[in-house]
N, C-alpha and C. Protein backbone atom coordinates (compact mmCIF):
# COMPACT_ATOMS: atom_id res chain seq x y z
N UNK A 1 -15.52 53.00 17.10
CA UNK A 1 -16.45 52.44 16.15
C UNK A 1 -17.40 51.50 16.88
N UNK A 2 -18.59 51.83 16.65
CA UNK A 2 -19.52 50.84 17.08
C UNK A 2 -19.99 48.97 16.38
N UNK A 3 -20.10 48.61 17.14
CA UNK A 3 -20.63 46.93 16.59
C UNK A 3 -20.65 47.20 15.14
N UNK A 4 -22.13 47.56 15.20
CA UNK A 4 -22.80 47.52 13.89
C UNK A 4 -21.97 48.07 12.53
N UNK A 5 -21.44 49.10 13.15
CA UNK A 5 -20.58 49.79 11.92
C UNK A 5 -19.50 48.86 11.46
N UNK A 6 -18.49 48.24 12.70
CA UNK A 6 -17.84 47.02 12.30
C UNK A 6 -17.91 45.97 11.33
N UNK A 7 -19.52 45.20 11.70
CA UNK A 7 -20.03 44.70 10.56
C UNK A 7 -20.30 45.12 9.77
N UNK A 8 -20.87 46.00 9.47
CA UNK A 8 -21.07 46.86 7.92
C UNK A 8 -20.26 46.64 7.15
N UNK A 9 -19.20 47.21 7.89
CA UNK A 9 -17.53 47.44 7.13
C UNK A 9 -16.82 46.05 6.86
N UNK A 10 -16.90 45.41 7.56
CA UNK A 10 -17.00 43.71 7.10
C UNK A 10 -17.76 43.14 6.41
N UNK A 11 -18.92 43.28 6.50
CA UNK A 11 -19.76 42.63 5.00
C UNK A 11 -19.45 43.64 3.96
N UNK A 12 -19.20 44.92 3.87
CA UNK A 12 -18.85 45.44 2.50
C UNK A 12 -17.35 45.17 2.07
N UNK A 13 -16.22 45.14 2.67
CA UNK A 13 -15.20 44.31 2.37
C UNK A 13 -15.42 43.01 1.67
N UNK A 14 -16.19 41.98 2.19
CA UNK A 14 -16.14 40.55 2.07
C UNK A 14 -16.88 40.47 0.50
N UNK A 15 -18.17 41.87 0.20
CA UNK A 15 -18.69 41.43 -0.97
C UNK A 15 -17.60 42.29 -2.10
N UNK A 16 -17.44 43.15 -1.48
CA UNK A 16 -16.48 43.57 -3.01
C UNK A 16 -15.20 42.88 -3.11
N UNK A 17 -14.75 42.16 -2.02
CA UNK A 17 -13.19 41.07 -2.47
C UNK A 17 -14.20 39.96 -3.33
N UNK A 18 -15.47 39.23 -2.59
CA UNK A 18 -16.04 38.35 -3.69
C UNK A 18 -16.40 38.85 -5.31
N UNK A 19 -16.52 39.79 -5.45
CA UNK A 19 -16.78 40.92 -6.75
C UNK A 19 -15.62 41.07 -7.13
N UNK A 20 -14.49 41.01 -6.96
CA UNK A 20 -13.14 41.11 -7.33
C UNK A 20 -12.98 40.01 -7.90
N UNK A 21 -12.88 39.14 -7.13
CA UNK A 21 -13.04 37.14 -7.24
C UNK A 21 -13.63 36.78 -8.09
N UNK A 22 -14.26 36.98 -8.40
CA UNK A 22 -15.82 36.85 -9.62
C UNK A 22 -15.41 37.17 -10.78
N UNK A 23 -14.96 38.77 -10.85
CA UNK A 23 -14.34 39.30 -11.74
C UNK A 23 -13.15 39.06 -12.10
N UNK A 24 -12.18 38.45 -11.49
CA UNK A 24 -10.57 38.01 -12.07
C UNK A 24 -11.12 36.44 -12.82
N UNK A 25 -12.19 35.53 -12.24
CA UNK A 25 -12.18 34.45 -12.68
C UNK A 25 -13.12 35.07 -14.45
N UNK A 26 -13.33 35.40 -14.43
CA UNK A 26 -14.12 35.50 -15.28
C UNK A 26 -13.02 35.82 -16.41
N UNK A 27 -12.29 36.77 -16.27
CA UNK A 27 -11.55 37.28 -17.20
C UNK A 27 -10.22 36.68 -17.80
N UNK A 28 -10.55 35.23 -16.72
CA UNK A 28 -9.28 34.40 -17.19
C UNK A 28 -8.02 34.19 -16.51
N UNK A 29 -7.80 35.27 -15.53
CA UNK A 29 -6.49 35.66 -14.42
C UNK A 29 -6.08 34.49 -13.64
N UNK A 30 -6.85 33.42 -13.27
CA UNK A 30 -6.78 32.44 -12.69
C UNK A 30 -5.93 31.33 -13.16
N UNK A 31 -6.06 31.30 -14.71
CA UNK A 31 -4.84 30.33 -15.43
C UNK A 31 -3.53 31.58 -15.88
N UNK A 32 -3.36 33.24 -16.04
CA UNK A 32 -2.45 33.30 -16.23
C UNK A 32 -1.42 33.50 -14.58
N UNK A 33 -2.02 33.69 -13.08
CA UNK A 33 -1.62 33.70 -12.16
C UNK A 33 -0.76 31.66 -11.92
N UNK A 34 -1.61 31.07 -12.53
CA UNK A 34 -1.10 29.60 -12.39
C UNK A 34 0.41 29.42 -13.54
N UNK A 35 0.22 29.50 -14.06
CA UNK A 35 0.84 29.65 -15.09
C UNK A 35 2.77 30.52 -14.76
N UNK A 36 2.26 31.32 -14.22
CA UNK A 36 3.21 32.11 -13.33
C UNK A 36 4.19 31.51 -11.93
N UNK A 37 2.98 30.79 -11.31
CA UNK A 37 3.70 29.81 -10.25
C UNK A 37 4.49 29.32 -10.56
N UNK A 38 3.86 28.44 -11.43
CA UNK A 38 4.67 26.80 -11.76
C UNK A 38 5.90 27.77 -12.87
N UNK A 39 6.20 28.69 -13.36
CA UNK A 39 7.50 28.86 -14.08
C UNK A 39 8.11 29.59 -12.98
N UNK A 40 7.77 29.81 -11.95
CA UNK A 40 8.37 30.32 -10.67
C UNK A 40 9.33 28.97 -9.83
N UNK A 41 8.45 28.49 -9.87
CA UNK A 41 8.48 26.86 -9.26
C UNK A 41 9.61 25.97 -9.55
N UNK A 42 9.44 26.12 -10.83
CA UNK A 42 10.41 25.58 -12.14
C UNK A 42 11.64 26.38 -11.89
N UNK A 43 11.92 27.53 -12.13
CA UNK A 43 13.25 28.31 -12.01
C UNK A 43 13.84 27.89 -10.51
N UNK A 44 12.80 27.80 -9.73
CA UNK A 44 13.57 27.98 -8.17
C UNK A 44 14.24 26.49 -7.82
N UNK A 45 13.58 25.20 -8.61
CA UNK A 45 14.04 24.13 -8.25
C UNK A 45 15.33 23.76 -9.41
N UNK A 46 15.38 24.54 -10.39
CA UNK A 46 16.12 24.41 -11.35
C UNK A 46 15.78 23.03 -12.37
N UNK A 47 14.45 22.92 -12.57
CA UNK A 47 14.05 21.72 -14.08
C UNK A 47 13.99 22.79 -15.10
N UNK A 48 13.76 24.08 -15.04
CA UNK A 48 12.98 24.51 -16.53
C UNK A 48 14.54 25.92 -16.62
């Protein structure tokens, strides 16, 4: 693979994970992924 193609393939990775990113925040995924931790968190230390 040449340079250029490298980068290509790296800037099109980087914008569709940001397009992913964009799109999970938008839809709310961000508080039910949190949400998930902390009762993860909770079970593993044994409060909840």
């Amino acid at each position: 693979m040449g340079s250029k193609t490298k980068m290509w393939a790296r800037a099109a990775g980087l914008i569709t994970a940001c397009v992913f990113l964009i799109y999970g925040l938008h839809r709310g995924e961000a508080v039910v992924v949190l949400n998930k931790a902390v009762n993860i968190c909770l079970e593993c230390i044994g409060l909840g």
